[in-house]
C-alpha atoms as a PDB file:
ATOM      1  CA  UNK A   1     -40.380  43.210 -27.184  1.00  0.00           C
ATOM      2  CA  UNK A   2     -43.841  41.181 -27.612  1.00  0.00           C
ATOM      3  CA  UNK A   3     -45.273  44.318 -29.373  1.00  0.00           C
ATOM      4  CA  UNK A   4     -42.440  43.938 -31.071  1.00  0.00           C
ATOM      5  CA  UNK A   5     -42.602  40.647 -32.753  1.00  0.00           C
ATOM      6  CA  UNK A   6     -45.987  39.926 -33.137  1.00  0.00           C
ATOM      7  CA  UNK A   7     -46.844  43.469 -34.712  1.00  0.00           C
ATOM      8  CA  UNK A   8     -45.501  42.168 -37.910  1.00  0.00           C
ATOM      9  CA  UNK A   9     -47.522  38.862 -37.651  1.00  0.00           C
ATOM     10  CA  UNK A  10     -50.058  40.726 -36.789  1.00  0.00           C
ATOM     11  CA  UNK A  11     -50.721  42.748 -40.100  1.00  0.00           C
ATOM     12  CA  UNK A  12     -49.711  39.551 -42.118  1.00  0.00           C
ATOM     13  CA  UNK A  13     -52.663  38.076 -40.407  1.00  0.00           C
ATOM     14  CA  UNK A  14     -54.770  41.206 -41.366  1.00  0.00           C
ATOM     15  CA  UNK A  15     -53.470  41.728 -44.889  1.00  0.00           C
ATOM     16  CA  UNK A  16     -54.462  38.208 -45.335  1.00  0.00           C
ATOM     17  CA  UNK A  17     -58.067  39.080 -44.637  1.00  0.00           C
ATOM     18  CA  UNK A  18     -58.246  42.410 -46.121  1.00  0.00           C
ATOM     19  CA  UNK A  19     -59.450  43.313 -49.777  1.00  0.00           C
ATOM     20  CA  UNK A  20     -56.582  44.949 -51.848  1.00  0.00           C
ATOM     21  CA  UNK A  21     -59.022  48.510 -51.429  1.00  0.00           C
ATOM     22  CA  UNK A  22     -58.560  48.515 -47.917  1.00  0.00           C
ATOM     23  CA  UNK A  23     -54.992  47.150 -47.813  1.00  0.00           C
ATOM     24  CA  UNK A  24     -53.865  50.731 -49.430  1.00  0.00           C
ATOM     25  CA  UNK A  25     -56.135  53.301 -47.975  1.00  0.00           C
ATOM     26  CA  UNK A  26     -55.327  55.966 -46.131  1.00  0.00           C
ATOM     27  CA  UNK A  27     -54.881  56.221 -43.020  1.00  0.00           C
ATOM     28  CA  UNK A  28     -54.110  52.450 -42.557  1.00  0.00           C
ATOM     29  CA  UNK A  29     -57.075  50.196 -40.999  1.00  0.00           C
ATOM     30  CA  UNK A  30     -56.343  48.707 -38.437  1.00  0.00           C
ATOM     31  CA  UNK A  31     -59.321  45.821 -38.652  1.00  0.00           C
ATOM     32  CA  UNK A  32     -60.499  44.802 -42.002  1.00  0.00           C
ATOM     33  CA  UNK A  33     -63.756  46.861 -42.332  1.00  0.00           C
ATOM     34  CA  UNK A  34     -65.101  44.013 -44.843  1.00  0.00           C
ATOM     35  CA  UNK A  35     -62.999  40.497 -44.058  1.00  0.00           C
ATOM     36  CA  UNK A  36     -62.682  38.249 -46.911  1.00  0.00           C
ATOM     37  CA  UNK A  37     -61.548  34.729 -47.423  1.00  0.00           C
ATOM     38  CA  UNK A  38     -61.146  35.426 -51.190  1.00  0.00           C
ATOM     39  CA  UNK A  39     -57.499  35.719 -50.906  1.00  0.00           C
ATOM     40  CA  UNK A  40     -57.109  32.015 -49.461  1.00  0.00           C
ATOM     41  CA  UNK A  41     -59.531  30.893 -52.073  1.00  0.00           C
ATOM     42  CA  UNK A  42     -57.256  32.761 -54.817  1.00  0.00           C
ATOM     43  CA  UNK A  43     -53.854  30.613 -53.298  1.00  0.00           C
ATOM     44  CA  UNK A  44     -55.774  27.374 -52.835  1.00  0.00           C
ATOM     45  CA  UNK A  45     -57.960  26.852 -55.601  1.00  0.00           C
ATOM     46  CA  UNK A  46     -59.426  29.186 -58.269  1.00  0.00           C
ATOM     47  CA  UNK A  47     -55.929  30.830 -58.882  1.00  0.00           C
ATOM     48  CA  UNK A  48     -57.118  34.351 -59.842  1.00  0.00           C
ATOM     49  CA  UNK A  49     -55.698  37.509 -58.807  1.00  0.00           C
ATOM     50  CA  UNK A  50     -52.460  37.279 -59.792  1.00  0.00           C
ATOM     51  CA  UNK A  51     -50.295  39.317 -62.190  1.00  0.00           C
ATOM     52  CA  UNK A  52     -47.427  37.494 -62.420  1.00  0.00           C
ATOM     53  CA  UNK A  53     -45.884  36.934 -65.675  1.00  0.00           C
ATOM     54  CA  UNK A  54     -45.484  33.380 -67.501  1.00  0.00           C
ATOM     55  CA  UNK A  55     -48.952  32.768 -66.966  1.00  0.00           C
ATOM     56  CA  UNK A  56     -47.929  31.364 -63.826  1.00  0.00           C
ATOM     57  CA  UNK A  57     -51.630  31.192 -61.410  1.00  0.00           C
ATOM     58  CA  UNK A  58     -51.311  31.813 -57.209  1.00  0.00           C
ATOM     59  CA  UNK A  59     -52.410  28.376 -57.081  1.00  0.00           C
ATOM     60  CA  UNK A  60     -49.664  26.926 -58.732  1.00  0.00           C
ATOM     61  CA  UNK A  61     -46.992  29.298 -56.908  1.00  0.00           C
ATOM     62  CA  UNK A  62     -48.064  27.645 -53.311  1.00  0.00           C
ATOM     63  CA  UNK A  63     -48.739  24.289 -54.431  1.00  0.00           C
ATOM     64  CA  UNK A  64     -45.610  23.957 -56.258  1.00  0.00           C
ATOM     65  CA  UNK A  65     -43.878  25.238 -53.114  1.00  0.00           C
ATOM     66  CA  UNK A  66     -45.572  23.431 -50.483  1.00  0.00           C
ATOM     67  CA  UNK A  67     -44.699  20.293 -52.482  1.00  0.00           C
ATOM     68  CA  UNK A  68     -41.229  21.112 -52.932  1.00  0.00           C
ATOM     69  CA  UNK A  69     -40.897  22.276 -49.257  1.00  0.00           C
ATOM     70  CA  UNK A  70     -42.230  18.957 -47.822  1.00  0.00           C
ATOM     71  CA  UNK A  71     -39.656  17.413 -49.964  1.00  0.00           C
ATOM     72  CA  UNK A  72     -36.723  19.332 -48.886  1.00  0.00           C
ATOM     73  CA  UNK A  73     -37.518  19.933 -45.078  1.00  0.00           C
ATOM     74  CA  UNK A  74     -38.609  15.947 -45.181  1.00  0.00           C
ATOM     75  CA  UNK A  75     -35.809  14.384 -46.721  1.00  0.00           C
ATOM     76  CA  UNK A  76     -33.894  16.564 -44.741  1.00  0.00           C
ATOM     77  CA  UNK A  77     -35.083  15.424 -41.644  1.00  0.00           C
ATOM     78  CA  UNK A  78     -35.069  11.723 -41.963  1.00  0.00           C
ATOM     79  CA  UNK A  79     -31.559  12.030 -43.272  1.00  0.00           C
ATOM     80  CA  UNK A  80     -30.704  13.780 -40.350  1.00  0.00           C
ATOM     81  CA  UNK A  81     -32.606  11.326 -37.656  1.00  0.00           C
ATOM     82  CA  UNK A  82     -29.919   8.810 -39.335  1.00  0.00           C
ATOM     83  CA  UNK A  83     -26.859  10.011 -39.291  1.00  0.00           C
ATOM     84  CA  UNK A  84     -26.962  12.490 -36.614  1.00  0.00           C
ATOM     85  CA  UNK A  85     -27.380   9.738 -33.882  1.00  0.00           C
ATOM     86  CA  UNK A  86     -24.224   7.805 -35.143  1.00  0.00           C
ATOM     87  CA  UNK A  87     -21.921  10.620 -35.829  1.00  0.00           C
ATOM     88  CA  UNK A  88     -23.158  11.872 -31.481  1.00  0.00           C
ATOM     89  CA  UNK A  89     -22.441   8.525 -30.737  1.00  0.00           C
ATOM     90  CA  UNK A  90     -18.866   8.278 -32.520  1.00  0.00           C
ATOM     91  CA  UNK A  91     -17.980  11.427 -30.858  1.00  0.00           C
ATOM     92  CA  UNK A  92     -19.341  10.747 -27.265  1.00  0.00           C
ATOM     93  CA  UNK A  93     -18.632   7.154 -26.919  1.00  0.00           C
ATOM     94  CA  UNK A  94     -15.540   5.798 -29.072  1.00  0.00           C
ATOM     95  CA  UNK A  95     -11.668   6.445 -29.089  1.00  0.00           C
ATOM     96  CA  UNK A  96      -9.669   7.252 -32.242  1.00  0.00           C
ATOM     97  CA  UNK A  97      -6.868   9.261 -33.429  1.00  0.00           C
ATOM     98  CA  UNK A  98      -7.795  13.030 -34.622  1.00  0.00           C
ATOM     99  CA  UNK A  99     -11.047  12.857 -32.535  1.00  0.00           C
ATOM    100  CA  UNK A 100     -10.739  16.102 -30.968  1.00  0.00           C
ATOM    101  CA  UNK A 101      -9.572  17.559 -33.997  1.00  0.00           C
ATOM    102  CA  UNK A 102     -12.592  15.966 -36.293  1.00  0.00           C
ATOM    103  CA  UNK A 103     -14.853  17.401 -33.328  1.00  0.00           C
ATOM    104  CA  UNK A 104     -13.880  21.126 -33.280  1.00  0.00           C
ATOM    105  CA  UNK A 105     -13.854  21.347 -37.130  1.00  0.00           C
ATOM    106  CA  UNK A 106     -17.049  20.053 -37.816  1.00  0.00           C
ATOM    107  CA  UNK A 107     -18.234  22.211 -34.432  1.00  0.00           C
ATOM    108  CA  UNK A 108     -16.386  25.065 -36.431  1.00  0.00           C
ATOM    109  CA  UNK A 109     -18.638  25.226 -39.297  1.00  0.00           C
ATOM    110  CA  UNK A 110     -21.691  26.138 -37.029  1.00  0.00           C
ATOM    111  CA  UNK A 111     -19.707  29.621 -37.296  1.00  0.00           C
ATOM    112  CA  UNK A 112     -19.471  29.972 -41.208  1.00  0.00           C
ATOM    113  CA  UNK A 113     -21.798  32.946 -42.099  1.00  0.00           C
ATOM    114  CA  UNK A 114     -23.886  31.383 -45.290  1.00  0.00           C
ATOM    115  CA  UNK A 115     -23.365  34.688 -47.135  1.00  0.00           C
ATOM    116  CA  UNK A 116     -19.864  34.514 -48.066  1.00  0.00           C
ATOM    117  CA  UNK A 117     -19.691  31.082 -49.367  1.00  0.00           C
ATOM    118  CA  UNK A 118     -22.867  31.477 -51.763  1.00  0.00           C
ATOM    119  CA  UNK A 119     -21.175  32.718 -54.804  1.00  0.00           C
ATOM    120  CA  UNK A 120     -18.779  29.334 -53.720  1.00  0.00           C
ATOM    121  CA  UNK A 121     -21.682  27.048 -53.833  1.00  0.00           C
ATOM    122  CA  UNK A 122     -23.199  28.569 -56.953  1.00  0.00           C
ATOM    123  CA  UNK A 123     -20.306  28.097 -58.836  1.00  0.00           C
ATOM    124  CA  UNK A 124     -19.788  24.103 -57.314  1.00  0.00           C
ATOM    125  CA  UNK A 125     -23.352  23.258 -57.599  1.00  0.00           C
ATOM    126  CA  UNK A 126     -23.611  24.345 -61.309  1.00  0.00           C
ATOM    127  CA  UNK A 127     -20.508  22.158 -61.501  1.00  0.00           C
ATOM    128  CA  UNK A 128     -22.001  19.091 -60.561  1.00  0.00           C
ATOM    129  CA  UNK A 129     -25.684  19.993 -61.885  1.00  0.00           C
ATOM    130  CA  UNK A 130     -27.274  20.691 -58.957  1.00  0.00           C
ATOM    131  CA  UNK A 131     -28.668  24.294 -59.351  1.00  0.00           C
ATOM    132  CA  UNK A 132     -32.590  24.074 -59.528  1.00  0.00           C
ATOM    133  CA  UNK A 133     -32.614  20.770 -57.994  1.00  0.00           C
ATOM    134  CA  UNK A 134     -34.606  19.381 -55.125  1.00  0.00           C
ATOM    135  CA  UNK A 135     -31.537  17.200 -54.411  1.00  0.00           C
ATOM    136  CA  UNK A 136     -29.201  20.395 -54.633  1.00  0.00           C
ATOM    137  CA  UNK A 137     -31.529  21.913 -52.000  1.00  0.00           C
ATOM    138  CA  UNK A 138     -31.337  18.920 -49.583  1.00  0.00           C
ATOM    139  CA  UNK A 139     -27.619  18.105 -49.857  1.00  0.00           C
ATOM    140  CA  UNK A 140     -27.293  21.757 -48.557  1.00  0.00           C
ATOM    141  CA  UNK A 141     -29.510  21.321 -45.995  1.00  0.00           C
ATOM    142  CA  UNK A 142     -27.799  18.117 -44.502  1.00  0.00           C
ATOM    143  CA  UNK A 143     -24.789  19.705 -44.628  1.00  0.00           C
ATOM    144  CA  UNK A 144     -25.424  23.145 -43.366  1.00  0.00           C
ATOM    145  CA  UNK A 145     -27.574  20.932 -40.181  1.00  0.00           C
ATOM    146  CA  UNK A 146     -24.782  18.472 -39.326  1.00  0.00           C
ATOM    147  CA  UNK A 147     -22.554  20.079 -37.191  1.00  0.00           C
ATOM    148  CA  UNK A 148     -25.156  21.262 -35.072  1.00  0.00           C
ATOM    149  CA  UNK A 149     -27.418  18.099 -34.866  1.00  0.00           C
ATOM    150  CA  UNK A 150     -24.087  16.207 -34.150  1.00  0.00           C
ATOM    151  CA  UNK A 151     -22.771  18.307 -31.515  1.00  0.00           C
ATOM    152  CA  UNK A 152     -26.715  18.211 -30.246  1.00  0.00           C
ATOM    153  CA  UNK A 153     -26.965  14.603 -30.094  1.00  0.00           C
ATOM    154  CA  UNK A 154     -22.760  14.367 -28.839  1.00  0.00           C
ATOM    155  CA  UNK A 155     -23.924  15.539 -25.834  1.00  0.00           C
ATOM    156  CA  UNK A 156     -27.232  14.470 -24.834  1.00  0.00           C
ATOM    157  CA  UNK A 157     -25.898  10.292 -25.254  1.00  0.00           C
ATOM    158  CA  UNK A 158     -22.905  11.726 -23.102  1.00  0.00           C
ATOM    159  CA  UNK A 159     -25.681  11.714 -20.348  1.00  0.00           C
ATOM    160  CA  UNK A 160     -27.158   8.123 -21.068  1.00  0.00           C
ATOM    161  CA  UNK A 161     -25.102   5.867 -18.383  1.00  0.00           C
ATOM    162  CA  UNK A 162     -22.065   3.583 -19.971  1.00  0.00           C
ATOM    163  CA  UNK A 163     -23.227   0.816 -18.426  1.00  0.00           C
ATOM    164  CA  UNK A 164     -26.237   0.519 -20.600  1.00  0.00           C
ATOM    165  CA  UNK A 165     -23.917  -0.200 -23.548  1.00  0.00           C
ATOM    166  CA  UNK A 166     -21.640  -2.977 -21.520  1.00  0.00           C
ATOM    167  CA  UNK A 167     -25.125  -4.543 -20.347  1.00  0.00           C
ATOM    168  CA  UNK A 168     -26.122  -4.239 -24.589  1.00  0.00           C
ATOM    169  CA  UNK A 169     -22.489  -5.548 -25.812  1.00  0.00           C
ATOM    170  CA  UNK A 170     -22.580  -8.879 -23.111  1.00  0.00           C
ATOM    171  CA  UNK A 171     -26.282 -10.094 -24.659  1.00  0.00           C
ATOM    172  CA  UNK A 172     -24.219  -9.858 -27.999  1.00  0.00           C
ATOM    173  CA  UNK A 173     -25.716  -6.968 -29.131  1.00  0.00           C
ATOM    174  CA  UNK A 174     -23.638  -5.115 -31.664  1.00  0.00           C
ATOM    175  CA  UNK A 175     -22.320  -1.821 -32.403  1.00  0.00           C
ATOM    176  CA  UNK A 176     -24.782  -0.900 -34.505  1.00  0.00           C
ATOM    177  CA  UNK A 177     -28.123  -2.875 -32.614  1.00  0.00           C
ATOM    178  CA  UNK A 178     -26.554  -0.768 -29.343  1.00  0.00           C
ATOM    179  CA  UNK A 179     -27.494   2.684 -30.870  1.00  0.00           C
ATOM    180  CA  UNK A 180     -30.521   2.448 -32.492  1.00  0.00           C
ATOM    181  CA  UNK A 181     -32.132  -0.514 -29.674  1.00  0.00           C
ATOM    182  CA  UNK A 182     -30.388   1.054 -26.339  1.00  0.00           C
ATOM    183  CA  UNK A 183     -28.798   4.205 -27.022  1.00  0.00           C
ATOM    184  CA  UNK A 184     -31.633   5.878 -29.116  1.00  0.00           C
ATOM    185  CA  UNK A 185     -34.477   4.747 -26.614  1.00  0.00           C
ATOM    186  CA  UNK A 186     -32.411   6.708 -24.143  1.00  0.00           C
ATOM    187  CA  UNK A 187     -31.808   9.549 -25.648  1.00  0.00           C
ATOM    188  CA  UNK A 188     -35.089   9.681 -27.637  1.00  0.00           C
ATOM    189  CA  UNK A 189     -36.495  13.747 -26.250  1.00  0.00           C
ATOM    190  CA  UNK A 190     -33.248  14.685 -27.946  1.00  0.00           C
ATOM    191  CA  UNK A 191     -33.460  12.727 -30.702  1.00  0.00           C
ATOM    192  CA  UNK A 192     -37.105  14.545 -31.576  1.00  0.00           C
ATOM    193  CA  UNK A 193     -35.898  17.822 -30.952  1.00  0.00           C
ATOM    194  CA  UNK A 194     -33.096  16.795 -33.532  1.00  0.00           C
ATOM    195  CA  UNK A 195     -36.160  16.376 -36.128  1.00  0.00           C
ATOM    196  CA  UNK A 196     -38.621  19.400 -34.785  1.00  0.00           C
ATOM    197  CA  UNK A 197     -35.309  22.113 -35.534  1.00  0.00           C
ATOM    198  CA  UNK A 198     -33.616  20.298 -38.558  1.00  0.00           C
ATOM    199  CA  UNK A 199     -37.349  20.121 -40.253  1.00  0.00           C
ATOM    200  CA  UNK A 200     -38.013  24.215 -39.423  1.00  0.00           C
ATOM    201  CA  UNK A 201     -34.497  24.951 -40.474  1.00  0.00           C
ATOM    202  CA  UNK A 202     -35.406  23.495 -43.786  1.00  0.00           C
ATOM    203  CA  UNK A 203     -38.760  24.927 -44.126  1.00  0.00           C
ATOM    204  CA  UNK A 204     -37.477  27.831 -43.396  1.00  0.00           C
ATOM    205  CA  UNK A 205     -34.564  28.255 -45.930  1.00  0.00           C
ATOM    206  CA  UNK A 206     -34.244  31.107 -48.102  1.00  0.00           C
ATOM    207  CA  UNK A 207     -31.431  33.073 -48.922  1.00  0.00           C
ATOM    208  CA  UNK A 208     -29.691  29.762 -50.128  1.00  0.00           C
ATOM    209  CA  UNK A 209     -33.045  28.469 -52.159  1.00  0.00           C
ATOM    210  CA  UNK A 210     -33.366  32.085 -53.821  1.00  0.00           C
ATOM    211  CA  UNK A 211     -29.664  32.255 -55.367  1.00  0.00           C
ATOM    212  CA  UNK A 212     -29.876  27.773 -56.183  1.00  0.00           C
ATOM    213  CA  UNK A 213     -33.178  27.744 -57.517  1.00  0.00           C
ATOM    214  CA  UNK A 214     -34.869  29.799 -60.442  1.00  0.00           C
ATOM    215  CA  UNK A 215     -38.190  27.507 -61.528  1.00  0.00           C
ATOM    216  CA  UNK A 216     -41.436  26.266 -59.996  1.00  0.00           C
ATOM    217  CA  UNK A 217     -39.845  22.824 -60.356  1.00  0.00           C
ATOM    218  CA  UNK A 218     -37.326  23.585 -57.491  1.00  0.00           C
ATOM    219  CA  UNK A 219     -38.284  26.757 -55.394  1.00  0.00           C
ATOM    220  CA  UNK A 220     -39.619  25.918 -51.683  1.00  0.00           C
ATOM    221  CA  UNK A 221     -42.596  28.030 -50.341  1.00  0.00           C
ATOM    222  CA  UNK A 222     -40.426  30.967 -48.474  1.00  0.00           C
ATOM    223  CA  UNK A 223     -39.123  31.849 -52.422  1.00  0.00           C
ATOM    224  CA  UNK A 224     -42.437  30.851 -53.894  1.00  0.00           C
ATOM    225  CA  UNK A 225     -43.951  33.138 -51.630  1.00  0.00           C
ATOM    226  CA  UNK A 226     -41.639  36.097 -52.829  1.00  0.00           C
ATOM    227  CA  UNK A 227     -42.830  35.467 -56.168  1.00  0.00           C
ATOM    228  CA  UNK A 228     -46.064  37.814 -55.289  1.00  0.00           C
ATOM    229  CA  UNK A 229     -43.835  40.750 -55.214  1.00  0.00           C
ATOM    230  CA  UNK A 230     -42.545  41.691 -58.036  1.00  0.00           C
ATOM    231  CA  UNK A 231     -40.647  44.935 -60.609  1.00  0.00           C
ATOM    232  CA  UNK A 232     -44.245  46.223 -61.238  1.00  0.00           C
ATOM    233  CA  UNK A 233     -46.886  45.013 -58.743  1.00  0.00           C
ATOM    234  CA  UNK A 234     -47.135  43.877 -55.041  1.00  0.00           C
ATOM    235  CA  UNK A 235     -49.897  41.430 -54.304  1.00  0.00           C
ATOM    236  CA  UNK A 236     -49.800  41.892 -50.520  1.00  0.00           C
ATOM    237  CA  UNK A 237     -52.896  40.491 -49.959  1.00  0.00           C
ATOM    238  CA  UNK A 238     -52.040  36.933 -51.661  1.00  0.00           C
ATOM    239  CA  UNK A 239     -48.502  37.180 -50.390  1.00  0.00           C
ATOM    240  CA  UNK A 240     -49.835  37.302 -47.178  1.00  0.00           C
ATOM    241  CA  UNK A 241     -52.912  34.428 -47.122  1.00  0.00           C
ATOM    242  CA  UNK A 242     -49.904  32.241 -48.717  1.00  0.00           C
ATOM    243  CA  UNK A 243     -47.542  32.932 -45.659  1.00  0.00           C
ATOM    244  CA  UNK A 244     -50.374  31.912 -43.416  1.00  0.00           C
ATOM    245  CA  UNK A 245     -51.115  28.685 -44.799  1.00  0.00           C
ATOM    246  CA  UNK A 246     -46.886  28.311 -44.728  1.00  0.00           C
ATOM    247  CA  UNK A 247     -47.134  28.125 -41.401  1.00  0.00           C
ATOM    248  CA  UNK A 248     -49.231  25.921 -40.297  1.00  0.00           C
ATOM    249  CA  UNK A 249     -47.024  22.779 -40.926  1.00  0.00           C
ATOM    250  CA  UNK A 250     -44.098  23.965 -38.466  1.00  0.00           C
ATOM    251  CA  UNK A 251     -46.760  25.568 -35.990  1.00  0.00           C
ATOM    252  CA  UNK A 252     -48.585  22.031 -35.760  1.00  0.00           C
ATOM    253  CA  UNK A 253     -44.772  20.477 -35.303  1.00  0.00           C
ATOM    254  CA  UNK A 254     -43.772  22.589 -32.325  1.00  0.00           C
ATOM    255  CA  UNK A 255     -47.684  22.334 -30.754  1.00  0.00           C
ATOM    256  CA  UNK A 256     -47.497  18.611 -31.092  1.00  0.00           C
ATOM    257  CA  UNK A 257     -43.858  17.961 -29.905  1.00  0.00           C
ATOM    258  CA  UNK A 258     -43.357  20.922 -27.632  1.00  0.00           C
ATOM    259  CA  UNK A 259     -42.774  18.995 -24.654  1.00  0.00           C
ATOM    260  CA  UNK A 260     -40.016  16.955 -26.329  1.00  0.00           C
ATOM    261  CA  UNK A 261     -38.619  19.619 -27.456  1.00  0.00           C
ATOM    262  CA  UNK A 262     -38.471  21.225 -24.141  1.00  0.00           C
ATOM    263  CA  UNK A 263     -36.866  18.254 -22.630  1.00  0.00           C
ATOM    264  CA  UNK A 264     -34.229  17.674 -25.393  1.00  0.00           C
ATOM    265  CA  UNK A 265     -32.468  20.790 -25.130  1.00  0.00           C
ATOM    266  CA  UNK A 266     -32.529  21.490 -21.528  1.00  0.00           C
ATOM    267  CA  UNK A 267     -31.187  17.890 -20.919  1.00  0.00           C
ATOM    268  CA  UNK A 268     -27.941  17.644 -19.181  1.00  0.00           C
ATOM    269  CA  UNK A 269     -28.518  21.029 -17.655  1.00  0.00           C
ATOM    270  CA  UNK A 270     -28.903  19.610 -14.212  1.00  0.00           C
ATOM    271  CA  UNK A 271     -26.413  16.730 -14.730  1.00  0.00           C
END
């Protein structure tokens, strides 16, 4: 299974290093017999290389897309970090009418497949002028991460002790000063693991971005990316050095918050 999945990575990785000669010889190499950084110089700064049409330059396809990623997945995420603590709390800690009914259909809508509604949300977001919008892109992420990042957060403040909130509520703390000063504190591994998978859910979008989007203006880096293949040529080689540098922003999120991550979702597991 680890030969596997990092097989593929593997001859991204190679690809990325390889001259476009060696990338189509036969038989395959299996080590770049002359490594190269030209293809990472060709996505980051001189541009050349590519034969895409509109005069459109590799540079401009990943730094157009890194942009408009950082946008989405960030906006995204700090969305998230705010409402997903107060609809966990609403759900784990208050009493209203409907409340198990509100639960299980927003917990329903982790099981919608995103295929069949896409013709849907084409036809809604040309409707309200949100096709090839950043904010198109980010409305749909919120939406598509907020059952899960409820239910998430639902459960791990179901583990922080009540008593913490009477203590809160007799210093006259309010409702709102009791979630983000006591309850938040308390439930703060789950709240980063909240923001580590909502950000690489965004960053990693791309069905949805490749039927919403159709510019530079709007695309995120996973469609920009695409962009290098095309009806009559195949840059492989760029493709590839541009997927590399893709991943470094999610790869340096998980390395630095690993441990949070860890602890957020096996909390409660024990308890």
């Amino acid at each position: 299974m680890l030969l596997w999945t990092l097989t593929p990575i593997y001859w991204v990785v190679l690809s990325a290093f390889s001259t476009p000669v060696e990338l189509y010889s036969t038989p395959p190499h299996w080590l770049p017999r002359h490594p190269t950084l030209e293809n990472f110089k060709s996505v980051l700064i001189t541009g050349k290389g590519f034969r895409g049409s509109k005069g459109v330059t590799a540079t401009e396809l990943i730094r157009k897309g890194l942009r408009n990623s950082v946008i989405v997945a960030g906006s995204t995420t700090f969305l998230m970090l705010l409402i997903a603590p107060l609809l966990g709390y609403i759900f784990a800690r208050l009493k209203f009418k409907g409340k198990k009914f509100f639960f299980f259909y927003m917990i329903g809508m982790i099981a919608v497949p995103s295929w069949p509604v896409l013709i849907g949300l084409f036809a809604e977001f040309s409707k309200l002028h949100l096709l090839d919008t950043l904010w198109g892109l980010i409305i749909l992420s919120v939406a598509y991460r907020m059952p899960f990042d409820m239910w998430f957060m639902q459960g791990y403040i179901s583990t922080v002790p009540r008593e913490l909130d009477d203590a809160a509520r007799i210093d006259g703390c309010t409702r709102l000063g009791l979630i983000y000063k006591v309850v938040l504190p308390a439930s703060l591994p789950g709240l980063i693991a909240v923001m580590i998978i909502s950000f690489l859910f965004s960053w990693n979008m791309f069905m949805a971005p490749l039927v919403l989007t159709y510019t530079l203006k709007s695309k995120p880096i996973t469609v920009a990316i695409s962009e290098f293949v095309g009806q009559y040529y195949a840059e492989w080689n760029l493709m590839s050095a541009g997927s590399l540098i893709a991943i470094i922003p999610p790869i340096l999120m998980v390395i630095i918050f690993q441990k949070y991550i860890i602890k957020g979702l096996t909390a409660g597991s024990i308890k």
